[in-house]
Protein backbone atom coordinates (compact mmCIF):
# COMPACT_ATOMS: atom_id res chain seq x y z
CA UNK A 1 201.64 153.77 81.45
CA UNK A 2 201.70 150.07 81.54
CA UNK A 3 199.79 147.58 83.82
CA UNK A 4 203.08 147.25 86.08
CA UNK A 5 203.09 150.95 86.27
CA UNK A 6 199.76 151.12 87.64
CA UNK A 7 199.95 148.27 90.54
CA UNK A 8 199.54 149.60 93.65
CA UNK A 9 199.54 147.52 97.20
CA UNK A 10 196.18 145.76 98.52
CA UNK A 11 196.03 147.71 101.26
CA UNK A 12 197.39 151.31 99.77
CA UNK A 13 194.07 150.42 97.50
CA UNK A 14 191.69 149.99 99.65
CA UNK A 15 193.09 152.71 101.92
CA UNK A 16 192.30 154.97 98.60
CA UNK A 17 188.49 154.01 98.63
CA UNK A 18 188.23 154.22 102.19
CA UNK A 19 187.63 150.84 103.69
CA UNK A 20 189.66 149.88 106.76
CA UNK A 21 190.20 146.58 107.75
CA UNK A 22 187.30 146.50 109.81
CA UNK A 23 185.11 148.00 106.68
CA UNK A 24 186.90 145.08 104.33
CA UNK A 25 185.51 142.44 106.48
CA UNK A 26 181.92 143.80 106.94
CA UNK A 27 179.13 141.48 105.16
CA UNK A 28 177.75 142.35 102.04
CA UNK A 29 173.96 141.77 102.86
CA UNK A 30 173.85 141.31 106.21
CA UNK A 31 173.81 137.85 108.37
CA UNK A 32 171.17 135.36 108.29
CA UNK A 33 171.52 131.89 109.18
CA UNK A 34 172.48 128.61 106.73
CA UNK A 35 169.46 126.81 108.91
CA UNK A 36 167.09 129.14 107.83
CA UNK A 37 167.67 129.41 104.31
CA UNK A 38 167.47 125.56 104.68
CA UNK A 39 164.44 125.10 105.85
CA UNK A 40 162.85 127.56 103.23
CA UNK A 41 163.87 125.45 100.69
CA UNK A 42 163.72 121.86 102.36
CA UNK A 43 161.95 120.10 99.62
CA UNK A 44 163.58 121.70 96.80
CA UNK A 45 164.91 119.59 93.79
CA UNK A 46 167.80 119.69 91.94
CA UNK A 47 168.13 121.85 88.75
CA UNK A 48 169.23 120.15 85.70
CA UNK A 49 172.90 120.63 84.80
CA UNK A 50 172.35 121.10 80.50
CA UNK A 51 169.03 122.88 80.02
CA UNK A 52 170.11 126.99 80.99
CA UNK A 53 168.79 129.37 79.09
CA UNK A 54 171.36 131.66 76.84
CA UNK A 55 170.75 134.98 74.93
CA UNK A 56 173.37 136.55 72.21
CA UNK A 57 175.36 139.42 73.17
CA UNK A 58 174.88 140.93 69.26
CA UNK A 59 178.30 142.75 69.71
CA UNK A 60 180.07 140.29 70.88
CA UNK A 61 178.42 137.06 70.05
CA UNK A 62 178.70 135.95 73.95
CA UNK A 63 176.17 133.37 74.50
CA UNK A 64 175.69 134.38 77.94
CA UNK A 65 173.80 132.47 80.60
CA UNK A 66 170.14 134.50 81.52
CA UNK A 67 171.35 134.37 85.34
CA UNK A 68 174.15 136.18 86.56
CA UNK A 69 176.10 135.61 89.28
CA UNK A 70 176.32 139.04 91.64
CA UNK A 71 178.82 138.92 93.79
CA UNK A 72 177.87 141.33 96.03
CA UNK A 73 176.37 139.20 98.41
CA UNK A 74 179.20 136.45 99.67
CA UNK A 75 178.89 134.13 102.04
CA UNK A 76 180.78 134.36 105.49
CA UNK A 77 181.86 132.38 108.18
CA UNK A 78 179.60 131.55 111.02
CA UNK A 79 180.30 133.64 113.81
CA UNK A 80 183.17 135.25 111.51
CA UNK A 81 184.16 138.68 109.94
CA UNK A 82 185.84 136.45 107.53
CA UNK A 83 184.18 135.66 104.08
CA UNK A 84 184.33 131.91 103.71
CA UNK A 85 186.31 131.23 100.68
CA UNK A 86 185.61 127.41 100.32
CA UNK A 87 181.72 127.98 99.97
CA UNK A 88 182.18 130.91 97.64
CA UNK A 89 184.94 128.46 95.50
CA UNK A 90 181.94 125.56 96.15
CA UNK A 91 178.85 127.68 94.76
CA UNK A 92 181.00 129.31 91.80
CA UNK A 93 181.79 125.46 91.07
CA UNK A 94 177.98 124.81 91.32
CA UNK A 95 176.98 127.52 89.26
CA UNK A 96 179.56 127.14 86.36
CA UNK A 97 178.51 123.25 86.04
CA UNK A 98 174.78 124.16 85.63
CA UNK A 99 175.27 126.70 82.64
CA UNK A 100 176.12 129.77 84.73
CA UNK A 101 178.82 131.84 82.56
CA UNK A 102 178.33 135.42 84.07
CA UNK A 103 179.87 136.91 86.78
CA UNK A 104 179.81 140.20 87.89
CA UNK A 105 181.31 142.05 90.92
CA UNK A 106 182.94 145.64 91.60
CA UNK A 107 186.35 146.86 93.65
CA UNK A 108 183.71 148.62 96.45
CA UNK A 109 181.31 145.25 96.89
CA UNK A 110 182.04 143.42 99.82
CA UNK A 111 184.09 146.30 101.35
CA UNK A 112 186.29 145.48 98.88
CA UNK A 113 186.95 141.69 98.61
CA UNK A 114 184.34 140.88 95.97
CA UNK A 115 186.86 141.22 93.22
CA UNK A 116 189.61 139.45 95.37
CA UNK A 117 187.24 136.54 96.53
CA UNK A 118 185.89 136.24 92.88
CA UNK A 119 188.76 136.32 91.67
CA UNK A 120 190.51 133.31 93.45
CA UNK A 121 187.01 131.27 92.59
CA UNK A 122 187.16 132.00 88.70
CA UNK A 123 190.56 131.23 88.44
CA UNK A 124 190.48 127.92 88.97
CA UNK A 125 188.41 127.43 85.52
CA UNK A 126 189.44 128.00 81.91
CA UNK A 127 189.08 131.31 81.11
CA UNK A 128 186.56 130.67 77.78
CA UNK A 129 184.37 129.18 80.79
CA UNK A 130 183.21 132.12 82.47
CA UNK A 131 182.56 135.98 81.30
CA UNK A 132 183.53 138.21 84.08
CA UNK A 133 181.99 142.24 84.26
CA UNK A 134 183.60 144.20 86.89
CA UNK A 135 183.14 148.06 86.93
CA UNK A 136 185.29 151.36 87.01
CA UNK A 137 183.67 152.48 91.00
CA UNK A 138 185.60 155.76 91.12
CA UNK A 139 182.52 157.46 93.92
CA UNK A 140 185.84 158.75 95.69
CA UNK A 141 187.32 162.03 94.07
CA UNK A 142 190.98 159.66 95.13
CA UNK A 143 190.17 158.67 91.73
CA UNK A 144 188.71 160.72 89.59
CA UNK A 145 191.75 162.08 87.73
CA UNK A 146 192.82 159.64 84.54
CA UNK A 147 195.52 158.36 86.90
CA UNK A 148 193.37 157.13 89.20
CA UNK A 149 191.10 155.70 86.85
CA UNK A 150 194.06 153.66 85.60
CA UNK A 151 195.14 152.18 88.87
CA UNK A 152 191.58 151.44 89.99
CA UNK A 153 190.83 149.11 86.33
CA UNK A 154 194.01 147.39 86.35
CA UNK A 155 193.84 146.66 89.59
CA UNK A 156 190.99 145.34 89.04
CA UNK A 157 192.30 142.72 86.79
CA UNK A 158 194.80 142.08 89.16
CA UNK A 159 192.51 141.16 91.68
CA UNK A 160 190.70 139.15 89.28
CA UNK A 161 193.84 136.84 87.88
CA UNK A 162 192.61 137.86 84.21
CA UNK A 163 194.38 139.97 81.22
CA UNK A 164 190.96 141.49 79.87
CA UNK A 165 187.43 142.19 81.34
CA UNK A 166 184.71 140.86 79.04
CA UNK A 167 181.79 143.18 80.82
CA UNK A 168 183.22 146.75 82.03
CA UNK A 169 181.05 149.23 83.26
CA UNK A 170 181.19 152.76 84.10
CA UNK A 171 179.03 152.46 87.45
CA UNK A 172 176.57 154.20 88.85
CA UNK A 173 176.16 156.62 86.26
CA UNK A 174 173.00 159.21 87.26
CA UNK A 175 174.06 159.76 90.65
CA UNK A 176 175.16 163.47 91.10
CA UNK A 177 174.01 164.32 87.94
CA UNK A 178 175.60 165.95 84.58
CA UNK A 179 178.57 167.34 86.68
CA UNK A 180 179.62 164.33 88.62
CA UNK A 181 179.39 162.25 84.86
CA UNK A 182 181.40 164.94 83.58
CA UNK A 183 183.36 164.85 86.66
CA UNK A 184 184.15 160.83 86.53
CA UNK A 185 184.41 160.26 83.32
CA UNK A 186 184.22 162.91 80.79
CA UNK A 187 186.26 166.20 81.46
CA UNK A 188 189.09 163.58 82.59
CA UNK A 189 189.80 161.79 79.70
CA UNK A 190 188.37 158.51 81.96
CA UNK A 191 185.69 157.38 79.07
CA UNK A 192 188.00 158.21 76.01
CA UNK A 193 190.75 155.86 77.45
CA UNK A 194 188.18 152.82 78.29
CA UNK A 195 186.88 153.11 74.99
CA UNK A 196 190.82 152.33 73.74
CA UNK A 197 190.75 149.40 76.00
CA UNK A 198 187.67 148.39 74.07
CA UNK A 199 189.24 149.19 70.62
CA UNK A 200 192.50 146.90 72.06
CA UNK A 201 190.62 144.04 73.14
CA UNK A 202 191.27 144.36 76.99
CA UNK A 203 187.93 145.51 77.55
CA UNK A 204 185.32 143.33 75.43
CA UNK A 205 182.39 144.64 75.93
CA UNK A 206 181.90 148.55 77.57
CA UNK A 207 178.70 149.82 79.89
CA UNK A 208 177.09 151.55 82.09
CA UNK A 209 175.22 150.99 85.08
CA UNK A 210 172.31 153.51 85.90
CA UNK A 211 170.86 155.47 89.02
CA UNK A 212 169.39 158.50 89.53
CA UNK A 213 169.30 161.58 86.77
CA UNK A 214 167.13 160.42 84.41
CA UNK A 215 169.06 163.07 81.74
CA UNK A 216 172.69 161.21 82.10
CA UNK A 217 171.02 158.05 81.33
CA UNK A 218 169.53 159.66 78.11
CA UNK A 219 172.27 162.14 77.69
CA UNK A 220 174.29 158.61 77.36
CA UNK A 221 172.17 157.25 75.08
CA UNK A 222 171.69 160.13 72.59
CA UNK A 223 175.84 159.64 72.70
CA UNK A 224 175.22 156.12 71.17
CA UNK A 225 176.33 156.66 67.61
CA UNK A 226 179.91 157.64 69.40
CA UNK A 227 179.97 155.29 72.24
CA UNK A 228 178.39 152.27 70.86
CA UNK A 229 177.67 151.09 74.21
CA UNK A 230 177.42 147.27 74.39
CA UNK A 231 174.55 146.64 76.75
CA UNK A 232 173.32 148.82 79.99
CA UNK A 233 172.61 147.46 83.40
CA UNK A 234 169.35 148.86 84.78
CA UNK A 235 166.95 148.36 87.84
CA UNK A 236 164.01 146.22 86.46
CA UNK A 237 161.75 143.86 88.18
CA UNK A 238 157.76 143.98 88.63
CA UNK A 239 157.39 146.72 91.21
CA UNK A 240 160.00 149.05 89.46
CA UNK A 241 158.09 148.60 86.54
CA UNK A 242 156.02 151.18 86.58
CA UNK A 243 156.47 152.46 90.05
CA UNK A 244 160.05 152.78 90.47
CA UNK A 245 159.69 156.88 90.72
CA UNK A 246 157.10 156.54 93.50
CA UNK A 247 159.39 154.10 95.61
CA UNK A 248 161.71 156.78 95.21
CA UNK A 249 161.24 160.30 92.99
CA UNK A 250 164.98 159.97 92.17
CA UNK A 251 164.43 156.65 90.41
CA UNK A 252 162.81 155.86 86.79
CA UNK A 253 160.43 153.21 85.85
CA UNK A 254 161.47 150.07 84.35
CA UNK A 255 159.70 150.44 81.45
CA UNK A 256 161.15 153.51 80.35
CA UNK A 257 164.51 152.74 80.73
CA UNK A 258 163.82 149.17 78.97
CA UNK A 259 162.30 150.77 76.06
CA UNK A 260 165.05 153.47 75.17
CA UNK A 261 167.32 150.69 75.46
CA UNK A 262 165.22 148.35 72.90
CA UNK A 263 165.14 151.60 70.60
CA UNK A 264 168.50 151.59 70.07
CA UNK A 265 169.59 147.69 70.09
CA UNK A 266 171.57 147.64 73.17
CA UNK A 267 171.19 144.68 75.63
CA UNK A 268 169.88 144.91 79.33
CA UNK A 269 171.65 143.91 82.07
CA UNK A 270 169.10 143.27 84.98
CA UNK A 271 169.91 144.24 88.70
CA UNK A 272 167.48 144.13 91.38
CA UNK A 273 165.25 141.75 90.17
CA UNK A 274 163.97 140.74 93.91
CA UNK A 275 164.52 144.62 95.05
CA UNK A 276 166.53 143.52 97.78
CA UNK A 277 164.78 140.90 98.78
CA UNK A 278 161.53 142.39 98.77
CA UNK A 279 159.63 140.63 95.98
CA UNK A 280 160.65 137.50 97.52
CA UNK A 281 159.15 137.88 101.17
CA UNK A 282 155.93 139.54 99.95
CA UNK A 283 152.36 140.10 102.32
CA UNK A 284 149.89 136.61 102.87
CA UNK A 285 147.98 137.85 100.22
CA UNK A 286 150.40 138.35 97.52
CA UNK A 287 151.66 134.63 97.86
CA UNK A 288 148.52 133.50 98.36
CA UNK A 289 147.59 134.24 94.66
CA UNK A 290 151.17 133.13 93.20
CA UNK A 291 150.90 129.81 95.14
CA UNK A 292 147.47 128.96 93.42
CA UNK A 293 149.02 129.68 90.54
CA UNK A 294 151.79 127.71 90.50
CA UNK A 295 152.17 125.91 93.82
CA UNK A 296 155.86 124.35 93.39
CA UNK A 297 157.86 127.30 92.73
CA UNK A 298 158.70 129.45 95.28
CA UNK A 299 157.66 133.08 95.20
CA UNK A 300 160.90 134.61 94.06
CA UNK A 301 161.09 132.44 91.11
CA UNK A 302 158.12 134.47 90.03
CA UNK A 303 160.32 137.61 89.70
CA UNK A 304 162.99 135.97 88.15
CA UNK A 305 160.70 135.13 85.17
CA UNK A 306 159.58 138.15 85.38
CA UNK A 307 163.13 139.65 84.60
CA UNK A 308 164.03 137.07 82.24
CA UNK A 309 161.00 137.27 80.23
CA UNK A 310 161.98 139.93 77.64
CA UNK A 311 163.85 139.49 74.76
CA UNK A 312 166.18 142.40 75.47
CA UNK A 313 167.45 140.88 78.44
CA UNK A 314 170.58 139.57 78.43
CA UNK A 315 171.02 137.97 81.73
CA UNK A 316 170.11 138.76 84.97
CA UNK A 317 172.12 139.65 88.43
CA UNK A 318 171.50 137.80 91.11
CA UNK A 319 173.07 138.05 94.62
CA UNK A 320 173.26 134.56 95.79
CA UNK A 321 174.28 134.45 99.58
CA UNK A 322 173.45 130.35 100.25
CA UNK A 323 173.28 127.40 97.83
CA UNK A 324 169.87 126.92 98.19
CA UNK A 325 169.27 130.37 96.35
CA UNK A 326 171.89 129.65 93.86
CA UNK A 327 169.45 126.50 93.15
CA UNK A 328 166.24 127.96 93.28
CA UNK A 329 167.38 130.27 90.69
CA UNK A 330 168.88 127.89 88.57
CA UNK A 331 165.52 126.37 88.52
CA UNK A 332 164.24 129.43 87.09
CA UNK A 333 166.58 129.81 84.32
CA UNK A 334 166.60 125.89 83.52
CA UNK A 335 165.26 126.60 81.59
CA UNK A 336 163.20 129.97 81.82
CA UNK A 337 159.14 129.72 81.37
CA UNK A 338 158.61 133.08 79.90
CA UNK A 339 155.55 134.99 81.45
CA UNK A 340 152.56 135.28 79.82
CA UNK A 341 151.31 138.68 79.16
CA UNK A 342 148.49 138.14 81.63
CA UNK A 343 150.80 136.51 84.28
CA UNK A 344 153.05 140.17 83.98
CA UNK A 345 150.14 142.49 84.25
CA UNK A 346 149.12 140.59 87.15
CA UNK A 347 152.23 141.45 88.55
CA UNK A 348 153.08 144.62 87.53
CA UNK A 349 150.07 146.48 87.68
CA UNK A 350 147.40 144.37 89.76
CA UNK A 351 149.71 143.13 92.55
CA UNK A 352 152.39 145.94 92.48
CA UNK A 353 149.03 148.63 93.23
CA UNK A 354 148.48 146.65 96.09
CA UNK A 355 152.59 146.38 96.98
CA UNK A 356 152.47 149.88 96.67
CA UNK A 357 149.60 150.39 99.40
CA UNK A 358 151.95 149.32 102.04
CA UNK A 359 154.48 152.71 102.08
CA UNK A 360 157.67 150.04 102.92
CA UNK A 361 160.74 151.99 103.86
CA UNK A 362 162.63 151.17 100.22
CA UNK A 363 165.71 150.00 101.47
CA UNK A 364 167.58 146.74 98.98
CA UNK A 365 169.79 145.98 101.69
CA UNK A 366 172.68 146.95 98.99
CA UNK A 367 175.01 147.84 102.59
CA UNK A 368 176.51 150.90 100.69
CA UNK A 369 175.61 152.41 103.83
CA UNK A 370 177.52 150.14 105.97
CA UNK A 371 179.49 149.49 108.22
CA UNK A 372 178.23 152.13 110.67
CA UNK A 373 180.71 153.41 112.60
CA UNK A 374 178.32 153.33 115.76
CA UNK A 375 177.63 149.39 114.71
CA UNK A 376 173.89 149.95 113.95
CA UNK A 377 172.55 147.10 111.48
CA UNK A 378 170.92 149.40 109.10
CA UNK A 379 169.65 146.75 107.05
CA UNK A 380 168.85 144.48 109.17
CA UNK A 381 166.92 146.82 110.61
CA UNK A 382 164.71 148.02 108.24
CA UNK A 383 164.28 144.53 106.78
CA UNK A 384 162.75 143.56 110.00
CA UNK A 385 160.37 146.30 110.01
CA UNK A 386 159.11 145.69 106.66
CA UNK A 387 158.89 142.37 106.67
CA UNK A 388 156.16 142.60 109.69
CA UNK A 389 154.44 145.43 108.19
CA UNK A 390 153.76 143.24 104.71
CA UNK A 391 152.64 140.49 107.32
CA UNK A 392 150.17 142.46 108.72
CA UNK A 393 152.28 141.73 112.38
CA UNK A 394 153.37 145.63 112.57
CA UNK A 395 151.78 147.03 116.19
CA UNK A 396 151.15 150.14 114.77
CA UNK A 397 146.64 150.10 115.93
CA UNK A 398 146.23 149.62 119.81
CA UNK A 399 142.83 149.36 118.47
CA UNK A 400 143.71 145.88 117.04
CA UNK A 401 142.72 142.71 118.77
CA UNK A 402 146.21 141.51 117.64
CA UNK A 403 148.14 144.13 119.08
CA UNK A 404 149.05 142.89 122.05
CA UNK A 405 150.77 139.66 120.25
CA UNK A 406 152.27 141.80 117.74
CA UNK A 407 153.90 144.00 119.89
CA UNK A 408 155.17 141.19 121.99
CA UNK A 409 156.44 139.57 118.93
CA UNK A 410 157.75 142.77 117.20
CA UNK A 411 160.02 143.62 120.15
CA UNK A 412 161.32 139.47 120.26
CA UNK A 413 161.64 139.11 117.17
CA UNK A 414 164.08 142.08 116.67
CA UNK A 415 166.17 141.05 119.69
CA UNK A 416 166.63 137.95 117.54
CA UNK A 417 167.61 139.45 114.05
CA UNK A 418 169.61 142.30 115.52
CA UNK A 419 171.53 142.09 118.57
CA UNK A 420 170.45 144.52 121.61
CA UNK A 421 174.10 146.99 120.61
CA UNK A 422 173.17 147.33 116.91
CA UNK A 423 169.66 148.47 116.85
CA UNK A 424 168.42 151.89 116.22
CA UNK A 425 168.66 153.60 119.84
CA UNK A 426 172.37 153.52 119.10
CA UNK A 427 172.24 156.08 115.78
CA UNK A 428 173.45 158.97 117.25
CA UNK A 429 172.39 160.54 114.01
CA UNK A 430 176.30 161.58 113.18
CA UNK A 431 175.25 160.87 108.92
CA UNK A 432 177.84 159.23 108.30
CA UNK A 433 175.42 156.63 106.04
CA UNK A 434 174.28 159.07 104.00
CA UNK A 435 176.86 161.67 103.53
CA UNK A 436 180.23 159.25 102.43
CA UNK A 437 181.66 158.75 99.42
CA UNK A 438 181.23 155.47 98.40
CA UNK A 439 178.45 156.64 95.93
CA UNK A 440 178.58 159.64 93.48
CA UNK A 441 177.27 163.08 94.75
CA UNK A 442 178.75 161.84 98.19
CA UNK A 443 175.59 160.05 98.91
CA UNK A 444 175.85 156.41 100.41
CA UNK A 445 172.39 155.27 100.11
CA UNK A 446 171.38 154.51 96.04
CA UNK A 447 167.85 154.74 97.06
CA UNK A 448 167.81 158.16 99.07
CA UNK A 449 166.80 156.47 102.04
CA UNK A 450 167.11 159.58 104.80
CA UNK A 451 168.39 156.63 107.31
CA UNK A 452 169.08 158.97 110.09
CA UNK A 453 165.34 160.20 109.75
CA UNK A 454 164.16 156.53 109.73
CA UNK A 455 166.69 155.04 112.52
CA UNK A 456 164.55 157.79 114.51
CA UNK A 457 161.50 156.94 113.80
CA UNK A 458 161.90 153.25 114.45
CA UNK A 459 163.75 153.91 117.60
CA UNK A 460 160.93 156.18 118.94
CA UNK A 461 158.66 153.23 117.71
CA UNK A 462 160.40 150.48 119.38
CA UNK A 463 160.83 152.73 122.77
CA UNK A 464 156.80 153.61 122.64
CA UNK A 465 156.04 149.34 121.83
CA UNK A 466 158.81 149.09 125.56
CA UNK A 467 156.66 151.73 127.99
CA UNK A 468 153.47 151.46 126.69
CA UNK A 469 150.98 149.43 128.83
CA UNK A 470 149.14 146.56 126.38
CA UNK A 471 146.11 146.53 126.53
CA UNK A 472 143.60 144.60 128.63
């Protein structure tokens, strides 16, 4: 079957993975303002356009940039369902003139209009300019037989304007264990067809990306000497480290998965490296000790080094909503300080005990559980919960001379991130984020977040901060 044979129609393709129009338009991390990413990051400088840092893909001999563009987190209009094309075209520019090479997106980020929208901003470039890693998302069993599997890759490079994929991953191997690995990609001829695209050049470069079942990921890698993966994309920043499987029991630590990978050769492709977001608005006392440290750089430049900092690393994902994060990272990478050993053992094991002290509801704001078809802001949500909790600003001690102001400020603050219709009262606790199909096993949530359990919880929360009497 040849490429023509396999096009299918936008919307007969999206139809197939289950996103509506409405679900197409839905943001990919959630809405925050451009004035408040501004003011963060009022004072910052420009990064230099010629000093990125590079590492060798050793199959290839890609000298890819050690910052990655994710696109999984586009910008949108203001006041819009619409993803605003111009800025995305604008920071792709940006990035590509300061070093930045890789890009990486998938047919189900965005809804669906990563690959589109990245694919109308790379396109206006040379081709030897940028390396582009897009991934074969077949959650839905729609396309889990080898015919499926066809029309979902090529259309990916139809949505991407390019005649070969230099990063291709098989993506989110570990979730459903052995049988949904065997189901995706092994019993169906799926993985023995990639690796001819590999063999013919279309595919440069063939992957995985990992969560979940620890035994597909080594399963995977005891299949080396057959599959000769090129590199791996893992979870790795300084929390995950060593705690990933208390965050969550379904996860791995970092360092595990980092060292099989280094036994063998193969490359690491770093996701998560701010865990959502969470390693870059850390507790007062956290920041405190990084800002004596180093007081110019911002605190999420301190888990970008982090990432960066071993060898194995080939470049690292980040999900770059606003221009003033695209900078700040830049800065990181322009070129990378690697951590001293002391500097990661003060984050990994001193500071991520302490992280771990504060029981956070793990959520990375991925949105694979959105939209909700009740219009409850699931991330926003929980972001605003654990954001006050790390502050110390969580009303959760009447005993606390505080509490009053926190719970005043709790129940504002919430009106302002999430409007009155989207917040948790609304979950009618119908599952629907939990039990889809965007993600293998049928499970929307990567993290196992039980988000029914937890809308609850915070909604009993919030209605016990609205009747209860402060106190005197």
């Amino acid at each position: 079957m040849n490429q023509k044979d396999n096009h299918i129609s936008r919307r007969s393709f999206l139809k197939m993975l289950g996103l509506g129009s409405a679900t197409t338009l839905a943001a990919c991390a959630g809405k925050s303002t451009t004035s408040q990413a501004q003011e963060e990051y009022k004072n910052q400088l420009e990064p230099p356009t010629d000093q990125m840092t590079y590492r060798i893909c050793p199959t290839t001999g890609d000298k890819v940039s050690l910052l990655g563009y994710g696109m999984m987190r586009l910008p949108m209009k203001e006041e819009s369902e619409e993803f605003d094309q111009d800025m995305i075209n604008q920071q792709v520019d940006y990035a590509i003139s300061h070093g930045l090479n890789y890009f990486d997106t998938s047919p189900v980020y965005c809804k669906g209009q990563s690959e589109h929208c990245t694919g109308i901003a790379l396109s206006r470039h040379p081709r030897e300019k940028f390396f582009v890693a897009t991934k074969l998302s077949n959650f839905s069993p729609d396309f889990w037989t080898l015919e499926g599997a066809k029309q979902m890759y090529h259309n990916s490079m139809q949505e991407l304007q390019v005649d070969y994929i230099d990063y291709y991953l098989l993506h989110g191997i570990g979730g459903g264990g052995m049988e949904n690995l065997h189901q995706r990609y092994l019993d169906n001829g799926v993985l023995d067809y990639l690796l001819e695209e590999r063999a013919t050049g279309r595919i440069r470069n063939l992957g995985f990306s990992y969560h979940g079942d620890i035994a597909v990921f080594d399963y995977l890698l005891e299949q080396h000497d057959k599959y000769k993966w090129d590199f791996v994309q893992i979870e790795l920043n300084w929390l995950d480290w060593e705690y990933a499987d208390e965050i969550n029991s379904s996860n791995t630590d970092a360092s595990y998965l980092y060292a099989e990978l280094q036994k063998r050769g193969i490359p690491a492709v770093i996701m998560e490296p701010l865990l959502g977001g969470r390693l870059a608005s850390v507790p007062q006392y956290v920041a405190s000790q990084l800002k004596k440290l180093d007081p110019e750089k911002s605190i999420a430049s301190w888990a970008f080094r982090y990432a960066g900092t071993p060898e194995g690393v080939l470049t690292v994902l980040s999900g770059m909503t606003y221009m003033e994060h695209l900078k700040d990272n830049l800065l990181s990478y322009c070129p990378l300080k690697p951590l001293t050993e002391e500097e990661q053992r003060l984050l990994d094991t001193t500071i991520a005990h302490q992280m771990m002290e504060e029981d956070l509801i793990p959520c990375n704001a991925c949105q694979y559980c959105m939209p909700c078809p009740y219009g409850i802001d699931i991330p926003s949500i929980f972001t605003h919960y654990n954001k006050l909790k790390t502050e110390r600003r969580l009303p959760d001690d009447i005993g606390d001379p505080q509490y009053r102001e926190n719970r005043r400020r709790y129940l504002i603050s919430l009106d302002r991130v999430v409007p009155r219709d989207r917040q948790p009262d609304h979950c009618i606790q119908c599952g629907r984020c939990i039990a889809g199909s965007n993600l293998p096993g049928g499970k929307h949530c990567p993290q196992q977040i039980n988000i029914p359990k937890q809308m609850q919880r915070i909604s009993e929360f919030i209605e016990k901060l609205k009747q209860e009497e402060s106190p005197a």
